[in-house]
N, C-alpha and C. Protein backbone atom coordinates (compact mmCIF):
# COMPACT_ATOMS: atom_id res chain seq x y z
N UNK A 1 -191.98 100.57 95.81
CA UNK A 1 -190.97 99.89 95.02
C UNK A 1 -191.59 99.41 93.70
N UNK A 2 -190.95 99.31 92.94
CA UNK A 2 -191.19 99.25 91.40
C UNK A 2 -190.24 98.07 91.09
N UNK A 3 -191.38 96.61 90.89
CA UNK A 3 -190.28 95.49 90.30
C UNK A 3 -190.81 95.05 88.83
N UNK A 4 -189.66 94.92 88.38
CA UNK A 4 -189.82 94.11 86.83
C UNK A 4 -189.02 93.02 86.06
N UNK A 5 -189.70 92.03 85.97
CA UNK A 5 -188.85 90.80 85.85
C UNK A 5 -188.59 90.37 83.77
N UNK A 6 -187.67 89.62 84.25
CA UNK A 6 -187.35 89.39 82.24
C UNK A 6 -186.46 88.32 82.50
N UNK A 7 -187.46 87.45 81.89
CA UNK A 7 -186.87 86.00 81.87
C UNK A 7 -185.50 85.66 80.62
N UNK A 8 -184.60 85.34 80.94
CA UNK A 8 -183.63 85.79 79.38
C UNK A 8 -182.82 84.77 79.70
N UNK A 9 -182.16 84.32 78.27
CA UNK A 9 -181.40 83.49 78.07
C UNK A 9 -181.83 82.06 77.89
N UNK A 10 -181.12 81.25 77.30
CA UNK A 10 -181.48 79.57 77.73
C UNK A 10 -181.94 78.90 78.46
N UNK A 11 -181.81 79.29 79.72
CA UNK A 11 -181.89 78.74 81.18
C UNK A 11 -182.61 79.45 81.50
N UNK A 12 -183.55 80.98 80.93
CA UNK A 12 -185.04 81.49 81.28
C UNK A 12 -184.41 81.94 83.01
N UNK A 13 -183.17 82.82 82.95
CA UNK A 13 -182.80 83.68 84.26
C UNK A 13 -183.73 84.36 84.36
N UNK A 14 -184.31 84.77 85.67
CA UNK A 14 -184.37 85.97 85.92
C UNK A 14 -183.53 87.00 86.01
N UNK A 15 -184.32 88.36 85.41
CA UNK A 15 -183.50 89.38 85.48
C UNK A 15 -184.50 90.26 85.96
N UNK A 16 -183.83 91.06 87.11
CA UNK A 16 -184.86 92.13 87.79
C UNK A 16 -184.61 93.33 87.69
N UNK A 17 -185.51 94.21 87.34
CA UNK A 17 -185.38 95.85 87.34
C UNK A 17 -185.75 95.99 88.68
N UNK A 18 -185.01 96.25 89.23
CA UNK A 18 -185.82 97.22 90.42
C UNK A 18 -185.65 99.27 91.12
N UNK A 19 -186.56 99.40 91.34
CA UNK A 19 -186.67 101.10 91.84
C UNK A 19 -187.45 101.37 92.80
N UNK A 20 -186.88 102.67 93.06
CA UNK A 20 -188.30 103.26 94.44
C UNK A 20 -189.40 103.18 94.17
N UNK A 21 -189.60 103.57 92.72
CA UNK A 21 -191.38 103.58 92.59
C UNK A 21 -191.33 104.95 92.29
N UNK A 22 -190.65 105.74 92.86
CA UNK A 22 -191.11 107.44 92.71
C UNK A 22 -189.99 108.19 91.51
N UNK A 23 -189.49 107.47 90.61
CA UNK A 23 -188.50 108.33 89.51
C UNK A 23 -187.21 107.87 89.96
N UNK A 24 -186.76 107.11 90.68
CA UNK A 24 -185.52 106.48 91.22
C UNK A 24 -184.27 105.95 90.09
N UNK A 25 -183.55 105.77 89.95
CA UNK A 25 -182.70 105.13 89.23
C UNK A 25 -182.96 103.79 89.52
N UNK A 26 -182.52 102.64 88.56
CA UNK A 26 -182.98 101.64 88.34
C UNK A 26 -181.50 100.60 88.75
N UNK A 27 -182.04 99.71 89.77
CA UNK A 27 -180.91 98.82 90.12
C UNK A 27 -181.15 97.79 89.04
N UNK A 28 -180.38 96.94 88.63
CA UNK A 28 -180.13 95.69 87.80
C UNK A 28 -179.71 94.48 88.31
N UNK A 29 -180.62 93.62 88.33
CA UNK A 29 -180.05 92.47 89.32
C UNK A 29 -180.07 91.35 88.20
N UNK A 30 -178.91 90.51 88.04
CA UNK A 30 -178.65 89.48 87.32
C UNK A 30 -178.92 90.01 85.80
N UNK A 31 -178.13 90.59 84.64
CA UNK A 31 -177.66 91.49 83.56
C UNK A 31 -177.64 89.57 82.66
N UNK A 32 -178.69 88.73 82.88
CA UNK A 32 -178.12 87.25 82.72
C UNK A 32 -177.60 86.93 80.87
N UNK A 33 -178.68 87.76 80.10
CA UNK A 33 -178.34 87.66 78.49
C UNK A 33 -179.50 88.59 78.00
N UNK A 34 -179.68 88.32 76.32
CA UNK A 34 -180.20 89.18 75.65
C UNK A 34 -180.35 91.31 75.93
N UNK A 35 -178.85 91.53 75.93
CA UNK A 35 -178.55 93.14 76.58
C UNK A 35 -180.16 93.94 75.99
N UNK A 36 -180.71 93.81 74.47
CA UNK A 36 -180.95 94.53 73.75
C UNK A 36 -182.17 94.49 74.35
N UNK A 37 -183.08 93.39 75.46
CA UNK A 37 -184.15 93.34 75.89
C UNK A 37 -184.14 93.72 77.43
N UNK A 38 -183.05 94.37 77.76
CA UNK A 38 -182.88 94.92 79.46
C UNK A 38 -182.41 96.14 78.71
N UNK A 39 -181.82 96.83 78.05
CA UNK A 39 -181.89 97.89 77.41
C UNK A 39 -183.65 98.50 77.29
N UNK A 40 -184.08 97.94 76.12
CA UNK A 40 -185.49 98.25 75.67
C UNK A 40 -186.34 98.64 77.08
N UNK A 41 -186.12 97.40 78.30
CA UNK A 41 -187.07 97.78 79.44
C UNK A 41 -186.55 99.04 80.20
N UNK A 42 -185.28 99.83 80.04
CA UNK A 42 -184.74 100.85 80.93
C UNK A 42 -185.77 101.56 80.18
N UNK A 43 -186.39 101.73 79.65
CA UNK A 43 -186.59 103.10 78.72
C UNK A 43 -186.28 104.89 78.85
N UNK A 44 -184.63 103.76 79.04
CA UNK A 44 -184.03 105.85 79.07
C UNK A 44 -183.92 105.72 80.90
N UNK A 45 -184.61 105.19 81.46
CA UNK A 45 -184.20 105.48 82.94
C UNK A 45 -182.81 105.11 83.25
N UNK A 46 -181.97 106.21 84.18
CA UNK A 46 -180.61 106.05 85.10
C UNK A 46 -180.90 104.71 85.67
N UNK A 47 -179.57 104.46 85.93
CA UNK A 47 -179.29 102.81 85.86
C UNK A 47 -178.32 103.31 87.40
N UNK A 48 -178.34 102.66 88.41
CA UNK A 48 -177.76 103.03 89.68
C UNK A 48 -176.66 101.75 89.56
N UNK A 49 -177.11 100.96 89.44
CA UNK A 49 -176.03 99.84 89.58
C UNK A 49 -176.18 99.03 89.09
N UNK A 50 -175.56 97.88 88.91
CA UNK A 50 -175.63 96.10 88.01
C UNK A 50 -174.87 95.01 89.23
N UNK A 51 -176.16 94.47 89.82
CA UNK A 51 -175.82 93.63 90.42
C UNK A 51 -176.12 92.31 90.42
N UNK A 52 -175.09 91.28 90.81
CA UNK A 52 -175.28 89.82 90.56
C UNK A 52 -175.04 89.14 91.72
N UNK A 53 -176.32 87.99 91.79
CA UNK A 53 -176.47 87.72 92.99
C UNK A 53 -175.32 86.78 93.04
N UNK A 54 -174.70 86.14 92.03
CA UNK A 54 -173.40 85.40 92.41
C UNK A 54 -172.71 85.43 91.30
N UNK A 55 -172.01 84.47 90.33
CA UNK A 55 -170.75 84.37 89.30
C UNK A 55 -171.13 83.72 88.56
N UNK A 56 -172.38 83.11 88.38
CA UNK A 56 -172.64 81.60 87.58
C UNK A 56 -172.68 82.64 86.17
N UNK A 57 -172.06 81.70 84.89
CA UNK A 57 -172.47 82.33 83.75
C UNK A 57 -174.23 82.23 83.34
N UNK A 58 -175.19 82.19 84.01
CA UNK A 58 -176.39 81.98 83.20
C UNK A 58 -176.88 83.55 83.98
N UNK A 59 -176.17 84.11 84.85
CA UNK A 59 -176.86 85.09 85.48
C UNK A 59 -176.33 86.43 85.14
N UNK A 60 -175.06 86.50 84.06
CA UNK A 60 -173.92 88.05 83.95
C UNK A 60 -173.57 87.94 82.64
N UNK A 61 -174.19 86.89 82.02
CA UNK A 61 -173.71 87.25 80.37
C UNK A 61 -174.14 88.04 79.63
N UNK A 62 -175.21 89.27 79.70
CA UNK A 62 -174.95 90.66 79.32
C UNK A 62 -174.17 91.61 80.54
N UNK A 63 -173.71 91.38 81.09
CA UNK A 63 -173.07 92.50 82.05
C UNK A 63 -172.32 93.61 81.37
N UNK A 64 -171.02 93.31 80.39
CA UNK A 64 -170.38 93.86 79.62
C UNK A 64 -171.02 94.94 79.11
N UNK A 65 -171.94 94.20 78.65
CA UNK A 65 -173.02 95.14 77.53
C UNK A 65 -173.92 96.18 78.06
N UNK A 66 -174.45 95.86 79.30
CA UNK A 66 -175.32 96.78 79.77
C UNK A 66 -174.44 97.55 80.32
N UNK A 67 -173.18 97.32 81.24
CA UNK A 67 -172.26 98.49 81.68
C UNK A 67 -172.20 99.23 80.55
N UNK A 68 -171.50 98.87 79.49
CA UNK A 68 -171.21 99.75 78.64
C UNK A 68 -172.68 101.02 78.30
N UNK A 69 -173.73 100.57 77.82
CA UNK A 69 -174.90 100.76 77.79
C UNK A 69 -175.48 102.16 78.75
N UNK A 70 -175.09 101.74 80.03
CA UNK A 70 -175.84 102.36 81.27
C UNK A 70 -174.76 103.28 81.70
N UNK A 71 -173.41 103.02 81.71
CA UNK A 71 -172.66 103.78 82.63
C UNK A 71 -172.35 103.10 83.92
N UNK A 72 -173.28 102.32 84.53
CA UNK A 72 -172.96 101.86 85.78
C UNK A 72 -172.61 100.81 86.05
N UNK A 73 -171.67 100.39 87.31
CA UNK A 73 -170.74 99.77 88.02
C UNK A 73 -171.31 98.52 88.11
N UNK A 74 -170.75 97.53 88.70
CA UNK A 74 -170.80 95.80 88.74
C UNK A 74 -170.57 95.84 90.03
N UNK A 75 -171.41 95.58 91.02
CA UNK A 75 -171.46 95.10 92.33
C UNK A 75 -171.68 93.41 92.30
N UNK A 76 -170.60 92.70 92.92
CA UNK A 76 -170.40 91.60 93.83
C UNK A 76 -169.82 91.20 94.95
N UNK A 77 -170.26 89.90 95.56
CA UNK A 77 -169.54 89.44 96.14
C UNK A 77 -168.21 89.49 96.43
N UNK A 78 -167.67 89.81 97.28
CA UNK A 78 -165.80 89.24 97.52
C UNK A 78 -165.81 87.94 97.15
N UNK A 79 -166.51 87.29 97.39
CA UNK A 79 -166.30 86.15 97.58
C UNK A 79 -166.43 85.31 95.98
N UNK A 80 -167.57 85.69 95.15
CA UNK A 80 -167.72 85.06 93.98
C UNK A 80 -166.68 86.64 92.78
N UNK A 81 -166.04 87.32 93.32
CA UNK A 81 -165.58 88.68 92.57
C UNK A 81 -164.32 87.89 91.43
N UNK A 82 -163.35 87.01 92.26
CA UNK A 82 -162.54 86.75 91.52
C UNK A 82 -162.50 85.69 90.09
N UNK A 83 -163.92 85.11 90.05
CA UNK A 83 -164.15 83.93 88.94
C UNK A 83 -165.15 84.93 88.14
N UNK A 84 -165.01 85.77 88.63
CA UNK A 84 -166.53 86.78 86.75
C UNK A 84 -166.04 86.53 85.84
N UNK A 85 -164.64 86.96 85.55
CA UNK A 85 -164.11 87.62 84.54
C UNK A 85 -163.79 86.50 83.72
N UNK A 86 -163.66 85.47 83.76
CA UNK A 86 -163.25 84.47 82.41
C UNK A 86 -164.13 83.44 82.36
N UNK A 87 -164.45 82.83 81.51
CA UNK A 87 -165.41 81.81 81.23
C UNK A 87 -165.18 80.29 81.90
N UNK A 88 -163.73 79.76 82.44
CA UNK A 88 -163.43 79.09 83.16
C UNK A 88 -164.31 79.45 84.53
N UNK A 89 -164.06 80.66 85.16
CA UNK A 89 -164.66 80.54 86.23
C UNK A 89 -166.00 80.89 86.87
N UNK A 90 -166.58 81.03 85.67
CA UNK A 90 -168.18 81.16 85.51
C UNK A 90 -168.52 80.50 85.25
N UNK A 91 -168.17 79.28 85.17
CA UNK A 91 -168.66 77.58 85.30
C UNK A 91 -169.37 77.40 83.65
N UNK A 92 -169.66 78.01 82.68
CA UNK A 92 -170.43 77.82 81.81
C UNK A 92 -170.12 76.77 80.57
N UNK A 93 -168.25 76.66 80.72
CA UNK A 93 -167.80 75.90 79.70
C UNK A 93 -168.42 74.53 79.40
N UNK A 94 -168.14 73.68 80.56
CA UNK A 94 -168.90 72.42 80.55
C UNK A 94 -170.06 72.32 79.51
N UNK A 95 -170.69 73.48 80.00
CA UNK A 95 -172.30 73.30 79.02
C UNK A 95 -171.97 74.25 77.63
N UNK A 96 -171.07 74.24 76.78
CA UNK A 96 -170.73 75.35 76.05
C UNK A 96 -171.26 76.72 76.22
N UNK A 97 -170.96 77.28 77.13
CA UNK A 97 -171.03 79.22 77.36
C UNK A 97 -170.05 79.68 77.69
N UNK A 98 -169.71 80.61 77.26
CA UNK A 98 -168.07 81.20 77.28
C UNK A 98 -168.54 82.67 78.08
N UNK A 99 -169.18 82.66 78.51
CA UNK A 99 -169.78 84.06 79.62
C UNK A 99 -169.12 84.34 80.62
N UNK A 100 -168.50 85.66 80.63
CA UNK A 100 -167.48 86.05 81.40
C UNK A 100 -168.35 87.71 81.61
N UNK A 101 -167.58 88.47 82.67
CA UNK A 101 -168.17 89.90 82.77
C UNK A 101 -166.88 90.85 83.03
N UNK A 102 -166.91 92.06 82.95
CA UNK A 102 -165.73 92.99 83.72
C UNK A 102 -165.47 92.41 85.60
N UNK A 103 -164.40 93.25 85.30
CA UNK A 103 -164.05 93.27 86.86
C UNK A 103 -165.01 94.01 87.94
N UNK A 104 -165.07 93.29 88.57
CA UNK A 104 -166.52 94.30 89.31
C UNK A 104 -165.98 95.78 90.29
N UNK A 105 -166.99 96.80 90.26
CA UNK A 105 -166.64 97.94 90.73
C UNK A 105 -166.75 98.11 91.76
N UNK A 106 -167.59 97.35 92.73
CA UNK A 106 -167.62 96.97 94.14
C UNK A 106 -168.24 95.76 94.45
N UNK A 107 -167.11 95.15 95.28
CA UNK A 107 -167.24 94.15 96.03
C UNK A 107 -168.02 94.34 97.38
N UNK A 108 -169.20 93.70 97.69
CA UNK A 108 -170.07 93.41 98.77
C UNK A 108 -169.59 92.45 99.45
N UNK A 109 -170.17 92.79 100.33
CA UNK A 109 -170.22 91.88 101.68
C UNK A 109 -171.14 92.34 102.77
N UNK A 110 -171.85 91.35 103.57
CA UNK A 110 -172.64 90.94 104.12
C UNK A 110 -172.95 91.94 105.06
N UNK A 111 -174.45 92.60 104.75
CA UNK A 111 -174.28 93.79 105.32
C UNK A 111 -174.83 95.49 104.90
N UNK A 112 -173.71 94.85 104.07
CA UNK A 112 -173.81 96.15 102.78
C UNK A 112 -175.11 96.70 102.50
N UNK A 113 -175.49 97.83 101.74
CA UNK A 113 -176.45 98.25 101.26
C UNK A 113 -176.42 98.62 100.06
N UNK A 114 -177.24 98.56 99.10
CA UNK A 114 -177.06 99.26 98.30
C UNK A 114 -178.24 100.09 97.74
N UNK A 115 -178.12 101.68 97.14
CA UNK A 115 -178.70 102.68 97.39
C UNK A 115 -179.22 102.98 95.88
N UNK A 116 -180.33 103.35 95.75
CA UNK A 116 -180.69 104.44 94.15
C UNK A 116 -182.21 104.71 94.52
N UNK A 117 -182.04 106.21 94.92
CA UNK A 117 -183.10 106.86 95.33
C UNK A 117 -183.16 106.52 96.57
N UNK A 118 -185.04 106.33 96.75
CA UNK A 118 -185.21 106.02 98.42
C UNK A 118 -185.16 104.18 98.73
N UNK A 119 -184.57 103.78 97.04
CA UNK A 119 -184.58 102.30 97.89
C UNK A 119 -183.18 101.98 98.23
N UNK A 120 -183.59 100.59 99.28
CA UNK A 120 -181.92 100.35 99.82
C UNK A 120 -182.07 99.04 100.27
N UNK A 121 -181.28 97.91 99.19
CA UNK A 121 -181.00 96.82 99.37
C UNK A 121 -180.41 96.64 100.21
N UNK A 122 -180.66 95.48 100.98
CA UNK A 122 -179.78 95.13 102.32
C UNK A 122 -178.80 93.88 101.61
N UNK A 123 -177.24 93.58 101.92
CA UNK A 123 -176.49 92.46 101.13
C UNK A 123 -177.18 91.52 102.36
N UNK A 124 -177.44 90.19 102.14
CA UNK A 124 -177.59 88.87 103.11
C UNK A 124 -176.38 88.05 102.21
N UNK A 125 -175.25 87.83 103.16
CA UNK A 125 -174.47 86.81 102.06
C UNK A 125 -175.38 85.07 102.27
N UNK A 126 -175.60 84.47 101.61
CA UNK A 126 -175.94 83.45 101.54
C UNK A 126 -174.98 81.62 100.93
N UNK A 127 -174.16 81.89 101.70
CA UNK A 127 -173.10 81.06 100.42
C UNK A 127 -173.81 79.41 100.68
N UNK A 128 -173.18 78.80 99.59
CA UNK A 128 -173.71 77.44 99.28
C UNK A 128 -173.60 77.25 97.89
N UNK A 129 -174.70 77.81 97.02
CA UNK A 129 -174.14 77.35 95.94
C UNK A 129 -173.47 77.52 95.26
N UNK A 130 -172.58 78.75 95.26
CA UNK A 130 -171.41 79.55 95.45
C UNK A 130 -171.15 79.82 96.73
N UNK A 131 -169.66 80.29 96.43
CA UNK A 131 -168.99 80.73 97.89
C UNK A 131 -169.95 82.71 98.43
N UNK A 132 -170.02 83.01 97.16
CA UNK A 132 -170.11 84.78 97.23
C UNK A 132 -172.11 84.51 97.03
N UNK A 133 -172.68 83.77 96.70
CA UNK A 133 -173.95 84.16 96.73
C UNK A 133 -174.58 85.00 97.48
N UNK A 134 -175.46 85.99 97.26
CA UNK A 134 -175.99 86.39 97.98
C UNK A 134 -177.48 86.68 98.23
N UNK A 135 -178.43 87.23 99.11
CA UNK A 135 -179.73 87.90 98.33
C UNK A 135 -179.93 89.21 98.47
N UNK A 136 -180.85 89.65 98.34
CA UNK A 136 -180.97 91.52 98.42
C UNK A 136 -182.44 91.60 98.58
N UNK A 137 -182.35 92.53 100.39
CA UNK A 137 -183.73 92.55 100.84
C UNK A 137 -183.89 94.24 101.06
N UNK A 138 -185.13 94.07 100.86
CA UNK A 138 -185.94 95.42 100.69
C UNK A 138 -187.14 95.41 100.61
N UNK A 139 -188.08 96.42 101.84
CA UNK A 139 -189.51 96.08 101.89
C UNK A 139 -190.01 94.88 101.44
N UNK A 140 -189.85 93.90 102.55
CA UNK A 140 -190.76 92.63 102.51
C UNK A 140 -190.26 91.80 101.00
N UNK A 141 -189.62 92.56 100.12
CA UNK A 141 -188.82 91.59 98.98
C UNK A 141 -187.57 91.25 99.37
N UNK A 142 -187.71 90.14 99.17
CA UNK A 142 -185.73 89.20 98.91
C UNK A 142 -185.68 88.66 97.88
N UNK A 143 -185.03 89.22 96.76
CA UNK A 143 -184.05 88.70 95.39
C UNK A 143 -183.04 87.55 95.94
N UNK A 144 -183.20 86.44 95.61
CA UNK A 144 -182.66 84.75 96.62
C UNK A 144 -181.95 84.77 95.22
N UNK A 145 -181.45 85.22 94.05
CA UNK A 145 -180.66 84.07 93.01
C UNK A 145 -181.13 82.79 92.89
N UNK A 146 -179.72 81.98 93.27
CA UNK A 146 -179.96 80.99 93.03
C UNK A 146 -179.65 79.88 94.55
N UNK A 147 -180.45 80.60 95.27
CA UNK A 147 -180.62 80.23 97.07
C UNK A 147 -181.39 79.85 97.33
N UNK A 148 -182.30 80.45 96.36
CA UNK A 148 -183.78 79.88 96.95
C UNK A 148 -184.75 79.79 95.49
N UNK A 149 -185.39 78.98 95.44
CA UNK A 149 -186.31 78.54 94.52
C UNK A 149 -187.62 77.99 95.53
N UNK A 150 -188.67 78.54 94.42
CA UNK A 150 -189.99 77.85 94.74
C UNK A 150 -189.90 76.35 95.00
N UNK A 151 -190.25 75.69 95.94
CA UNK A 151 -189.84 74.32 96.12
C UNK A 151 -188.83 73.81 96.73
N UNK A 152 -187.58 74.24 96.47
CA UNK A 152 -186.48 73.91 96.07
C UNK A 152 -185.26 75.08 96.35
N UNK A 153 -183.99 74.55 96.04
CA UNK A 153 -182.88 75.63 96.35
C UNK A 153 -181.81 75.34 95.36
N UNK A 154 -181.33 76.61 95.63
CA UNK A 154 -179.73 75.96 94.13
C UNK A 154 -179.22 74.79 94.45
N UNK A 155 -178.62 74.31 92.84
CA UNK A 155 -177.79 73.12 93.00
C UNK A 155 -176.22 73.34 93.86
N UNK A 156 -175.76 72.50 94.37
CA UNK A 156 -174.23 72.29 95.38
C UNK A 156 -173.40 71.45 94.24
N UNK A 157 -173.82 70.74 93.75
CA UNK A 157 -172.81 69.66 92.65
C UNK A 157 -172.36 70.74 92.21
N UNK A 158 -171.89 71.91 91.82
CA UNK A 158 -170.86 72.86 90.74
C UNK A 158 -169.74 73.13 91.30
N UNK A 159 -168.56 73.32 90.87
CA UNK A 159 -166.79 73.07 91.42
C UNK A 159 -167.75 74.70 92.59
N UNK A 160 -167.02 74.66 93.95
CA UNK A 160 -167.00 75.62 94.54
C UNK A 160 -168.80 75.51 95.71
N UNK A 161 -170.07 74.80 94.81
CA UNK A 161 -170.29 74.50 95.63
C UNK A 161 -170.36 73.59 97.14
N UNK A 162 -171.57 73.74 97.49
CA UNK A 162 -171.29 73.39 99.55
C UNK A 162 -172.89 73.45 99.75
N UNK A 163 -173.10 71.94 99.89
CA UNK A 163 -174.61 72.16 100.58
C UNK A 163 -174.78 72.38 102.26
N UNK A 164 -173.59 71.69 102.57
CA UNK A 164 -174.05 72.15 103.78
C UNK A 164 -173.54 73.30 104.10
N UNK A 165 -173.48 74.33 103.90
CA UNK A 165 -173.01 75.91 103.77
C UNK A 165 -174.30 76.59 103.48
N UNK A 166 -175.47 75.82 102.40
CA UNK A 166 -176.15 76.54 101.72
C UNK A 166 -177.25 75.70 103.19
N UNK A 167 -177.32 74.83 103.54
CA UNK A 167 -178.21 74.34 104.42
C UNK A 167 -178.47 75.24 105.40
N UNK A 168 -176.81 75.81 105.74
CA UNK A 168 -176.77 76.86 106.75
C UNK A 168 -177.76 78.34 106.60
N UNK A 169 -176.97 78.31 105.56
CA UNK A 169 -177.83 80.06 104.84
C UNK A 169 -179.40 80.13 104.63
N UNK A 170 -179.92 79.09 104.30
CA UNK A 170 -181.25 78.74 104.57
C UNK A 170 -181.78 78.47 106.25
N UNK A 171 -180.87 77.95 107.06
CA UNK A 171 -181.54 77.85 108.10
C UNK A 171 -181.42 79.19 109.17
N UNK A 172 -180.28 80.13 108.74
CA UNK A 172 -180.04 81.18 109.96
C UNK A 172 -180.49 82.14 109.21
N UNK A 173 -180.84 82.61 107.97
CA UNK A 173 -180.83 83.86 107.04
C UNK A 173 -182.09 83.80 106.43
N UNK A 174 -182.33 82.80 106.24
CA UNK A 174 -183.99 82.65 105.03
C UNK A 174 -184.99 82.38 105.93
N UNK A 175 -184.75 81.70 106.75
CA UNK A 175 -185.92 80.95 107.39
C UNK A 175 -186.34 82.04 108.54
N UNK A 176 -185.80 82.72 109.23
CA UNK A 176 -186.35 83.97 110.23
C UNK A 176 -186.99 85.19 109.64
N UNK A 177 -187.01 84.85 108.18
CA UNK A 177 -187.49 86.14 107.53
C UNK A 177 -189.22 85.93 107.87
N UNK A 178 -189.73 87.28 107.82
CA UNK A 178 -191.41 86.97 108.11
C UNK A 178 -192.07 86.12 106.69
N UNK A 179 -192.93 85.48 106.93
CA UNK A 179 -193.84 84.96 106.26
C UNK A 179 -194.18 85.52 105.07
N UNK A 180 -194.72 87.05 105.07
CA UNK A 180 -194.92 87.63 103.94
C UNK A 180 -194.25 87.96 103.56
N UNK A 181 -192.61 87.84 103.20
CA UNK A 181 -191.59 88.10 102.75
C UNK A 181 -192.12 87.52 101.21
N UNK A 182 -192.24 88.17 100.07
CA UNK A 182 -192.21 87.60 98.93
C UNK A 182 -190.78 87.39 98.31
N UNK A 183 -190.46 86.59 97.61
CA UNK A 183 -189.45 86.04 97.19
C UNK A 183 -189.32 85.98 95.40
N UNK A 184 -188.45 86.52 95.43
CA UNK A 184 -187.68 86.57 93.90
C UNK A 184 -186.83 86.03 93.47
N UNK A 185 -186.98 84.64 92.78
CA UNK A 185 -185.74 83.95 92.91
C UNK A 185 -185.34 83.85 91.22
N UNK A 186 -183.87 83.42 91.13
CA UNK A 186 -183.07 84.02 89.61
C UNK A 186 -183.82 82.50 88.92
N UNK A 187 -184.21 81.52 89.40
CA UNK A 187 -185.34 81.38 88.02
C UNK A 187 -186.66 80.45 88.40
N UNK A 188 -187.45 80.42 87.60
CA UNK A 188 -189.10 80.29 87.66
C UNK A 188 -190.03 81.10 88.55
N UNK A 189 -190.76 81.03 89.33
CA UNK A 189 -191.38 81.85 89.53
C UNK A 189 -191.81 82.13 91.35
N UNK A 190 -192.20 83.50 91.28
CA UNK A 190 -192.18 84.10 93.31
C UNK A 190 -192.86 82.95 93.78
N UNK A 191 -192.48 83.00 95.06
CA UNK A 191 -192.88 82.82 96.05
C UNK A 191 -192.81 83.55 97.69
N UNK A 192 -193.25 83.03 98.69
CA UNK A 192 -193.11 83.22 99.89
C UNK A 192 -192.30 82.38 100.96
N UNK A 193 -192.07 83.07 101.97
CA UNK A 193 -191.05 82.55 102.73
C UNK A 193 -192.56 81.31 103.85
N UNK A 194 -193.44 82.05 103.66
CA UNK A 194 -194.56 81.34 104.66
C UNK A 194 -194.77 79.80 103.84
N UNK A 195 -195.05 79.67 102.49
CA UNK A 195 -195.14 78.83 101.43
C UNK A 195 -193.98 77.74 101.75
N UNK A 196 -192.46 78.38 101.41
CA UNK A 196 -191.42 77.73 101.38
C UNK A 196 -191.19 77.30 103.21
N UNK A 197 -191.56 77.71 104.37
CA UNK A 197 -191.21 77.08 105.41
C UNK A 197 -192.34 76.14 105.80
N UNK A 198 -193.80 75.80 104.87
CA UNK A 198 -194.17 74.66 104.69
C UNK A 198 -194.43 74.08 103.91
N UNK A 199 -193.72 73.81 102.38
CA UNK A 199 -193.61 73.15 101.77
C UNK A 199 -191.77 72.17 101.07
N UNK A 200 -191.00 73.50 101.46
CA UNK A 200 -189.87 73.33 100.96
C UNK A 200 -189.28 72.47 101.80
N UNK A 201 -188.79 70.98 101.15
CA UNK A 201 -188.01 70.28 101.75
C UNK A 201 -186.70 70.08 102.48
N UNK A 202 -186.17 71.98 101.95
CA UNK A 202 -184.41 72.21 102.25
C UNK A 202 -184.82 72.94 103.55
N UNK A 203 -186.01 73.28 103.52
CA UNK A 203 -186.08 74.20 105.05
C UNK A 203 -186.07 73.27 106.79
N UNK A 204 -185.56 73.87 107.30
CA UNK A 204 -185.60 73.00 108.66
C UNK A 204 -187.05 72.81 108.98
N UNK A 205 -186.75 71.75 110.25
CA UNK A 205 -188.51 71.17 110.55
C UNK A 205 -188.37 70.71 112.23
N UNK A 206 -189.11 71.46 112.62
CA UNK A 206 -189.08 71.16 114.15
C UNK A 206 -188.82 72.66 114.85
């Protein structure tokens, strides 16, 4: 597998390239801003899909742009699918961002896979800090959004979040993952699931 990260926007999102490693088409996880610097990193490589781990505007405000760009589709959530599209429901107004995306081309759910080349994301829905959050696992990596942070986990104060939803998703979904699970989360920097089940305060204990 072939990962590549690009910190973008205000809020320093992560944005992940990911591929097989062997000439694969390139999945897109969180399209969050600056199109012209997730452009530059495709260099010319097929683009398999554009996916967002949930609806927040700090994570899809190039989406538009790179669809247009790439050719390829907008995979989300059912659950976070119906608030992309206008800036009301991408929560960004409050903080002045008017970041909205297309209608997405497939809706996930929990389960799901998603395919380009020989890699294949597994969907984990994770809801909490959104209703539709999710992560995306593949060889010993999980892309957490905004589920999981080094330390720490997404905020619940935003209209739609639920901590104890997200308490859940951390305790039945994150926490059974193996140890060397490295972790990619939509912002600051990896970690491990071995790290986060003894240091992280949101993780269960006992």
């Amino acid at each position: 597998m072939k990962i590549e990260r690009l910190a973008l926007g205000p809020l320093d999102t992560n944005c992940w390239l990911v591929s097989d490693g062997q000439g694969g088409p390139v999945v897109i996880i969180d399209p969050a801003d600056e199109a012209d610097r997730i452009v530059d990193a495709l260099k010319g490589r097929d683009t398999a899909a554009v996916v967002l781990t949930h609806g927040h505007f700090d994570h899809l405000a190039a989406a538009g742009e790179i669809m247009s760009a790439t050719g390829a589709g907008l995979q989300v959530h059912v659950a976070d699918a119906p608030w992309i599209t206008t800036a009301a429901g991408t929560g960004g107004l409050p903080f002045g961002f008017d970041a909205a995306a297309p209608p997405a081309s497939r809706e996930l759910r929990d389960g799901d896979f998603i395919e380009a080349g020989s890699l294949r994301l597994e969907v984990l829905h994770t809801p909490g800090h959104t209703p539709g959050s999710i992560c995306l696992l593949a060889d010993g990596h999980l892309f957490s959004g905004d589920t999981l942070f080094a330390g720490s986990v997404g905020r619940t104060d935003f209209p739609r979040g639920d901590g104890r939803a997200l308490g859940r998703s951390i305790a039945e979904r994150i926490t059974p993952l193996p140890d060397k699970t490295l972790v990619h989360p939509g912002h600051g920097p990896d970690t491990t699931i071995e790290r986060e089940r003894r240091i992280n305060p949101f993780f269960p204990r006992g």
